[in-house]
N, C-alpha and C. Protein backbone atom coordinates (compact mmCIF):
# COMPACT_ATOMS: atom_id res chain seq x y z
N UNK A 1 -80.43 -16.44 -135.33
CA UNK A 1 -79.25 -16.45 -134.50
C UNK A 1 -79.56 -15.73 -133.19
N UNK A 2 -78.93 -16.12 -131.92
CA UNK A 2 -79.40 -16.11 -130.80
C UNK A 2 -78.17 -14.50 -130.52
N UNK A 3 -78.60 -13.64 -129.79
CA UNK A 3 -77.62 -12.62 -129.60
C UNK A 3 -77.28 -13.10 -127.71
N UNK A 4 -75.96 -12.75 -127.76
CA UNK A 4 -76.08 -12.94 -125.93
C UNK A 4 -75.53 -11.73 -125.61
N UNK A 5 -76.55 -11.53 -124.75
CA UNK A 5 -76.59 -9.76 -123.91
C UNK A 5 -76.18 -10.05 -122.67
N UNK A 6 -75.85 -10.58 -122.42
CA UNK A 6 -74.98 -10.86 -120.56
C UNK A 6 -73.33 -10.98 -120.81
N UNK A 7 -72.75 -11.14 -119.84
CA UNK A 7 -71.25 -11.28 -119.61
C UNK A 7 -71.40 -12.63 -119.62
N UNK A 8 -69.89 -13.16 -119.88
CA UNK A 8 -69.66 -14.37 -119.86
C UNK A 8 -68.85 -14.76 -118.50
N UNK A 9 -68.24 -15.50 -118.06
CA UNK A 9 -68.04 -15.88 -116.78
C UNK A 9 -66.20 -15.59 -116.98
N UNK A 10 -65.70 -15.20 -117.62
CA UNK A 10 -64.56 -15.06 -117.97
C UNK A 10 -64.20 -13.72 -117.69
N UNK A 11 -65.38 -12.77 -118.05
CA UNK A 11 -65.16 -11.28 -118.12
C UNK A 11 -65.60 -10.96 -117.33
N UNK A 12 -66.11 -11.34 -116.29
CA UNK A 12 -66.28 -11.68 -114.66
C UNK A 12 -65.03 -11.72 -114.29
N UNK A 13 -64.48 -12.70 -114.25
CA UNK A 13 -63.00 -12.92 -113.82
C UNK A 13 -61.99 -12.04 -113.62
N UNK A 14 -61.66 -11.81 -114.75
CA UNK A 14 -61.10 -10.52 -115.41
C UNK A 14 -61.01 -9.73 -114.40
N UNK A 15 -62.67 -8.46 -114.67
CA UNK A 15 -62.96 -7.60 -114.15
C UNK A 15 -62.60 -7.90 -112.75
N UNK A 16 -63.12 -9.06 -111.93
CA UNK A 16 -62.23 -8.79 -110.42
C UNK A 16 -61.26 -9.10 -110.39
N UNK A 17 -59.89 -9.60 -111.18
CA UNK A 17 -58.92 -9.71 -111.32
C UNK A 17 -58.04 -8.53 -110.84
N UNK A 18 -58.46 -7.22 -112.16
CA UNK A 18 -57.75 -6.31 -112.48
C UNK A 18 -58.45 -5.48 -111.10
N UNK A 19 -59.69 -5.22 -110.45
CA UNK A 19 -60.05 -4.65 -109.20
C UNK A 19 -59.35 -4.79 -108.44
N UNK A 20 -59.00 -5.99 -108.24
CA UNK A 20 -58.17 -6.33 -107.01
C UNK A 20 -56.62 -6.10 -107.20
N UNK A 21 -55.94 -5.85 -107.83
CA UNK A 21 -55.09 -5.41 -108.37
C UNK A 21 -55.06 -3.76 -107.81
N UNK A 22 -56.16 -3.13 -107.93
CA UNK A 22 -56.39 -1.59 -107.68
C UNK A 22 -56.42 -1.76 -105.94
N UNK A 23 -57.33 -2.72 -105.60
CA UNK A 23 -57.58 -2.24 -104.40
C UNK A 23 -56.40 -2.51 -103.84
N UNK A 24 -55.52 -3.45 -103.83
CA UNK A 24 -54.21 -3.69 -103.01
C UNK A 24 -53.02 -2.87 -103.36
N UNK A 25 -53.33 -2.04 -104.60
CA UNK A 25 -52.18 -0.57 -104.69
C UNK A 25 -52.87 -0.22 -103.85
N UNK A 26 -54.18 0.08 -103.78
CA UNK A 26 -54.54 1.26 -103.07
C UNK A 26 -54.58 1.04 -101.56
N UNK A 27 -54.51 -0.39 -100.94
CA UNK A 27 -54.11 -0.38 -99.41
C UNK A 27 -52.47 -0.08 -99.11
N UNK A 28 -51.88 -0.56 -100.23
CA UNK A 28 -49.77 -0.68 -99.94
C UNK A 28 -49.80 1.41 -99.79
N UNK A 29 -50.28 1.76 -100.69
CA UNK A 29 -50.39 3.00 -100.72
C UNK A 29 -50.79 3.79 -99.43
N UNK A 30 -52.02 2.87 -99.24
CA UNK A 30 -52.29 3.87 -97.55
C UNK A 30 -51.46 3.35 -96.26
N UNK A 31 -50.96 2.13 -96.56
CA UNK A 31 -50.05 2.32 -95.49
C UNK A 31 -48.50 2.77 -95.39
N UNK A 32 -48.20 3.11 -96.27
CA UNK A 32 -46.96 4.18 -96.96
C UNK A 32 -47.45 5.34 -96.65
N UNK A 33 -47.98 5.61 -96.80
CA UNK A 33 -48.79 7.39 -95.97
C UNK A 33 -49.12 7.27 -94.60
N UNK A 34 -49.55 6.00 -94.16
CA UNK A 34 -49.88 6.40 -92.76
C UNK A 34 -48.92 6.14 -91.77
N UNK A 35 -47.59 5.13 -92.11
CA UNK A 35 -46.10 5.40 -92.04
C UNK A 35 -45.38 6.66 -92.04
N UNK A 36 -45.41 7.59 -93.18
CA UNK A 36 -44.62 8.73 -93.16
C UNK A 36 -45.30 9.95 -92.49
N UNK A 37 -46.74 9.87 -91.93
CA UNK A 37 -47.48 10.43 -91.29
C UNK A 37 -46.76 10.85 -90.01
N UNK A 38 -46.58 9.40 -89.71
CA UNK A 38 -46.19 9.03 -88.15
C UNK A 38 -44.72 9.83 -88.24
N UNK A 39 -43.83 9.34 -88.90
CA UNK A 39 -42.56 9.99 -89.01
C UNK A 39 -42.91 11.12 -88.85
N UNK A 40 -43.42 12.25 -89.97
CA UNK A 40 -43.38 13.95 -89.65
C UNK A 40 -44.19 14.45 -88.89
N UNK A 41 -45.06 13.43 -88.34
CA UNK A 41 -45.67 13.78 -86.36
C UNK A 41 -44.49 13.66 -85.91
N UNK A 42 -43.90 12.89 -85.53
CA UNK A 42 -42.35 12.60 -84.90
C UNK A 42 -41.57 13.38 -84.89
N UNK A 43 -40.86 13.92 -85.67
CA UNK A 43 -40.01 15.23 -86.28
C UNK A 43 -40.30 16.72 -86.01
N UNK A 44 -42.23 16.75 -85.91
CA UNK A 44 -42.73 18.08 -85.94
C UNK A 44 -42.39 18.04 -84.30
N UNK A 45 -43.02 16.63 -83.84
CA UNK A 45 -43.14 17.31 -82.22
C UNK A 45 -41.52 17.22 -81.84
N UNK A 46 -40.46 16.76 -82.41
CA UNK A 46 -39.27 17.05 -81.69
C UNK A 46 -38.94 18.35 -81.96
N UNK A 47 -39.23 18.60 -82.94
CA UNK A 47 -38.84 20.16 -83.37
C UNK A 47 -39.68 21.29 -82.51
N UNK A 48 -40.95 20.79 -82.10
CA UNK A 48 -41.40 21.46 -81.27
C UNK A 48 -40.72 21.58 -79.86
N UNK A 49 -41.00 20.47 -79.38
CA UNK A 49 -40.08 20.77 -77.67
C UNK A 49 -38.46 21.31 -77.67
N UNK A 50 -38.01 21.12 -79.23
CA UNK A 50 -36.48 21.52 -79.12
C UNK A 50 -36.42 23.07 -79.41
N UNK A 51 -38.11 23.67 -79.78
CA UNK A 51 -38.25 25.07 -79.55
C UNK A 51 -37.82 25.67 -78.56
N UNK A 52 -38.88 24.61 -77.86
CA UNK A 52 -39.19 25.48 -76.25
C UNK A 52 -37.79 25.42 -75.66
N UNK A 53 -37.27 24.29 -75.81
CA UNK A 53 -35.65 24.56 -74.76
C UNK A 53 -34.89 25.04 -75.41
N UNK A 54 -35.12 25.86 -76.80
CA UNK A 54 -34.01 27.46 -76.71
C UNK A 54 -34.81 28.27 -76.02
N UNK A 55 -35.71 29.00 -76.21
CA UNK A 55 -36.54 29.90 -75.85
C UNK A 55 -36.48 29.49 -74.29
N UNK A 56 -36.08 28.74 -73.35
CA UNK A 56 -36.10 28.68 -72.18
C UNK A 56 -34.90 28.98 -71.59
N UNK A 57 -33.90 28.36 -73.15
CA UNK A 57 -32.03 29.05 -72.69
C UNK A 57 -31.89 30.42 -72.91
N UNK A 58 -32.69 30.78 -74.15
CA UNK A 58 -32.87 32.43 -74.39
C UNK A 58 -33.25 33.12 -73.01
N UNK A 59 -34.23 32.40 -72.18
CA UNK A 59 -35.27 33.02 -70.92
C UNK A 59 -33.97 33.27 -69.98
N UNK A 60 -32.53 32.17 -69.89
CA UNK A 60 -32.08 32.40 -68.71
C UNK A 60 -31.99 31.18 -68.05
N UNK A 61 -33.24 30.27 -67.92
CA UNK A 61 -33.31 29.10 -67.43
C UNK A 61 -32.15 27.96 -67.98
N UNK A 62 -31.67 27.56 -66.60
CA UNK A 62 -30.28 26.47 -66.97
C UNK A 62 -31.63 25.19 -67.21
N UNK A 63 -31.38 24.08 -67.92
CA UNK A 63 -31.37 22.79 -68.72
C UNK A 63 -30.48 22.44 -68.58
N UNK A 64 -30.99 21.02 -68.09
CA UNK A 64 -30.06 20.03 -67.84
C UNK A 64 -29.92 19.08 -69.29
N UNK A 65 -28.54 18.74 -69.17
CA UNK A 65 -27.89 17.99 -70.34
C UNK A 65 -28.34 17.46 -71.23
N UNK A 66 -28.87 16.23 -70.30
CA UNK A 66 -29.79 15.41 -70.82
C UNK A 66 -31.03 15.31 -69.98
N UNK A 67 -32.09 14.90 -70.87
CA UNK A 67 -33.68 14.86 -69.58
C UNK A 67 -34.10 14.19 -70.75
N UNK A 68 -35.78 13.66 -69.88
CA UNK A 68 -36.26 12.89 -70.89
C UNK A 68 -38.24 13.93 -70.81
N UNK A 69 -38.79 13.47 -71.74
CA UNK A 69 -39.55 13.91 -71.97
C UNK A 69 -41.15 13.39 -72.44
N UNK A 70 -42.23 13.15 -72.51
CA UNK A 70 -43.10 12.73 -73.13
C UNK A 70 -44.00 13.98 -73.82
N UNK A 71 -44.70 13.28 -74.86
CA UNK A 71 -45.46 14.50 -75.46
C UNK A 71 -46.44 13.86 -76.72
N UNK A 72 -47.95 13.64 -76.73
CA UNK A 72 -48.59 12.87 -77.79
C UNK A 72 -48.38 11.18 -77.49
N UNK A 73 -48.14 10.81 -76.50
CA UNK A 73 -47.90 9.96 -76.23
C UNK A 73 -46.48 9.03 -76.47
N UNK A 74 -45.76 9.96 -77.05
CA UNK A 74 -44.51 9.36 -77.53
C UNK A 74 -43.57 9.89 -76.34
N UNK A 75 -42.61 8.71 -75.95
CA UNK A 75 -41.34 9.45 -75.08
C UNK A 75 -39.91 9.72 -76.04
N UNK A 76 -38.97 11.08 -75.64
CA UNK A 76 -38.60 11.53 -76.06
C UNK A 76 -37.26 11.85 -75.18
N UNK A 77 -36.14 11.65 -75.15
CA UNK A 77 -34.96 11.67 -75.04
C UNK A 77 -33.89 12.86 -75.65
N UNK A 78 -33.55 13.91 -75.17
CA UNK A 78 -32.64 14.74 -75.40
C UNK A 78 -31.70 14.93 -74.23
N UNK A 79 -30.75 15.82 -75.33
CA UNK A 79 -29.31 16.01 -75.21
C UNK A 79 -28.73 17.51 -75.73
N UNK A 80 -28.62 17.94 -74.64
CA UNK A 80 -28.28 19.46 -74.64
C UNK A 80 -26.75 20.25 -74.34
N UNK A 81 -25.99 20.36 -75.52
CA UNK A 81 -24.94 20.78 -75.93
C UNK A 81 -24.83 22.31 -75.56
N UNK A 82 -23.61 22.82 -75.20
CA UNK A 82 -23.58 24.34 -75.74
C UNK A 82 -22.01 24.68 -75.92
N UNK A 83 -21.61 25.42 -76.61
CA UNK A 83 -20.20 25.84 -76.86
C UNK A 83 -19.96 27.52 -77.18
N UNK A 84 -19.20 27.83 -76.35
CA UNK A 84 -19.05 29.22 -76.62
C UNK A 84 -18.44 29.61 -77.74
N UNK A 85 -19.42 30.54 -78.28
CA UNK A 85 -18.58 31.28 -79.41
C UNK A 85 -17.79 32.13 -79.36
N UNK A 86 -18.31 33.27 -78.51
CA UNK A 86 -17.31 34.41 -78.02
C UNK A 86 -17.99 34.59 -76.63
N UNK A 87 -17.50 35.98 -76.20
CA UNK A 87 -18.03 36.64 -74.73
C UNK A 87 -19.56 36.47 -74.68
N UNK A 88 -20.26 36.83 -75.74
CA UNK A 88 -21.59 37.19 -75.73
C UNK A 88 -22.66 36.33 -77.08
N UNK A 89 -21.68 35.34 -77.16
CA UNK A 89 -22.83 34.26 -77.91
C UNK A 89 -21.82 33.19 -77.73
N UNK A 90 -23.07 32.03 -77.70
CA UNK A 90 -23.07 30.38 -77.66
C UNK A 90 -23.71 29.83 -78.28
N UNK A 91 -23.40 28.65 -79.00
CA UNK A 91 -23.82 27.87 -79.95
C UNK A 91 -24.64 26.79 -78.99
N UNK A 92 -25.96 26.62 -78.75
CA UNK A 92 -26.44 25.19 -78.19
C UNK A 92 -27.35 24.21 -79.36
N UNK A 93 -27.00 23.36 -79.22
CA UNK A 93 -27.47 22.01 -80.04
C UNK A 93 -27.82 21.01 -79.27
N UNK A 94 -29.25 20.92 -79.61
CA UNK A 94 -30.24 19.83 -78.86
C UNK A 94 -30.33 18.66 -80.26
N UNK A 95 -30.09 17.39 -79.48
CA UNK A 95 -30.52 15.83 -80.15
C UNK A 95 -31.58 15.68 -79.05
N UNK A 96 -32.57 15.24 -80.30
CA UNK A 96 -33.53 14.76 -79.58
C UNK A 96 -34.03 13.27 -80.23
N UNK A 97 -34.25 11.81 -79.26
CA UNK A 97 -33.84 10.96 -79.60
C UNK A 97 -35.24 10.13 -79.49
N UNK A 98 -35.79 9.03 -79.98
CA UNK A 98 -36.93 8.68 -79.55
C UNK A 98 -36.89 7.19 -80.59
N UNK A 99 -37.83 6.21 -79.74
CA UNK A 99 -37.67 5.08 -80.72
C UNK A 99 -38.79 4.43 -81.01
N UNK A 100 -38.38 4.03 -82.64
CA UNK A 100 -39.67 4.02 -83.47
C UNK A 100 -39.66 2.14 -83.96
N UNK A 101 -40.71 1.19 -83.71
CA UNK A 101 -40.53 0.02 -83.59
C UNK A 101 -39.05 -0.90 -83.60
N UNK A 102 -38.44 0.00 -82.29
CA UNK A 102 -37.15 -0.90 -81.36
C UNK A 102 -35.75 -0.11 -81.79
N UNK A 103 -36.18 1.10 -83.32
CA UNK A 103 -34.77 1.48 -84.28
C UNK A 103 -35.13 2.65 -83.47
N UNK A 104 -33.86 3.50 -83.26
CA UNK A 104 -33.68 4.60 -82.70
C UNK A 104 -33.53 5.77 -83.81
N UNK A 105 -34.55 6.91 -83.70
CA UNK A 105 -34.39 7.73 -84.65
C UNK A 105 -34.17 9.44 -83.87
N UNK A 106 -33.38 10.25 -84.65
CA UNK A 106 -33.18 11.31 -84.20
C UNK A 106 -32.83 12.70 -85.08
N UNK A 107 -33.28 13.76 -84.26
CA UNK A 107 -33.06 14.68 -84.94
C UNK A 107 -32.12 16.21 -84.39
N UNK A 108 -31.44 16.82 -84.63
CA UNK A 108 -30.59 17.45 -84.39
C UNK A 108 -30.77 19.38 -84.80
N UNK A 109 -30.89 20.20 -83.89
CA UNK A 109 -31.28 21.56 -84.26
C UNK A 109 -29.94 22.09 -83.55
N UNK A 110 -29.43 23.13 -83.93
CA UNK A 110 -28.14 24.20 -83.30
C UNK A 110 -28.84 25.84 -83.39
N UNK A 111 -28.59 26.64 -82.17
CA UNK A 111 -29.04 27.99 -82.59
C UNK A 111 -27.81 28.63 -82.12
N UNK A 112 -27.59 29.99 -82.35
CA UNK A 112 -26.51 30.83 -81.70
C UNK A 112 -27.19 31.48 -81.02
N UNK A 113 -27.24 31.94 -79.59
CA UNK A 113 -27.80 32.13 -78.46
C UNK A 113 -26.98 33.47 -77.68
N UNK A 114 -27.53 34.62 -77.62
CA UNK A 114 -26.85 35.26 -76.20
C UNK A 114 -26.56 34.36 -75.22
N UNK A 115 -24.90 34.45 -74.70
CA UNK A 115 -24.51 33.97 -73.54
C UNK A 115 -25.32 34.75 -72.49
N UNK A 116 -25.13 34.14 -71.26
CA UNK A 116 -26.03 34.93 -70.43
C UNK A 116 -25.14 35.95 -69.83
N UNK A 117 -25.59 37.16 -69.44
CA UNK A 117 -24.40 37.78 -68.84
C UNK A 117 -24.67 37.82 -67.54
C-alpha cells in the first residue's frame, strides 16, 4: 500500500481560504484604527489650541469671537463665548469646529476665568 505524504489539493484550498479570512479582519481592523487615530489627532489638537486661548484670556489678551485657525494641516474654526459670573470671574467656552470628509465635527471646553480688572 502506497502512503501519500503530500497535501491534497483540497487542503490547499482550505488553508488559503481560512488565511484570507485572517488577512481581511486584519486589514477592516487597520483601517478602524487608522480612522479613530485621525479622530483623537483631531480632538487632541482642538484641545490644544483651545488651551492656548484661555491662557491668552488668562494673559489679558482680548480674542475675537470667532477666528479661524490652521494647525497639522487641518483648518479649524472657533467660537469664543464668555459670561460673567460675578465681579471677578467669567465663565468662557470655546467650540472649536472643523470638518472631517464634508460632516462637521466639534468639540466644546468651558473654564472659569478671572475677569479682568
Amino acid at each position: 500500500m502506497k502512503k501519500n505524504n503530500g497535501f491534497i489539493l483540497l487542503e490547499i484550498l482550505v488553508s488559503i481560504f481560512i488565511f484570507s479570512i485572517g488577512i481581511v479582519s486584519l486589514i477592516k481592523s487597520l483601517s478602524i484604527v487608522t480612522r479613530t487615530n485621525q479622530q483623537v489627532r483631531n480632538y487632541t489638537l482642538s484641545a490644544l489650541i483651545t488651551d492656548n486661548i484661555f491662557a491668552r484670556i488668562r494673559a489679558g489678551e482680548d480674542i475675537s469671537p470667532e477666528f479661524e485657525t490652521q494647525m497639522a494641516g487641518r483648518k479649524f474654526n472657533f467660537q469664543v463665548s464668555e459670561k460673567v459670573l460675578t465681579n471677578r470671574l467669567k465663565q468662557v467656552s470655546v467650540k472649536g469646529l472643523w470638518y472631517k470628509h464634508g460632516q462637521q465635527t466639534s468639540t466644546e471646553f468651558s473654564q472659569v476665568i478671572p475677569a479682568a480688572e
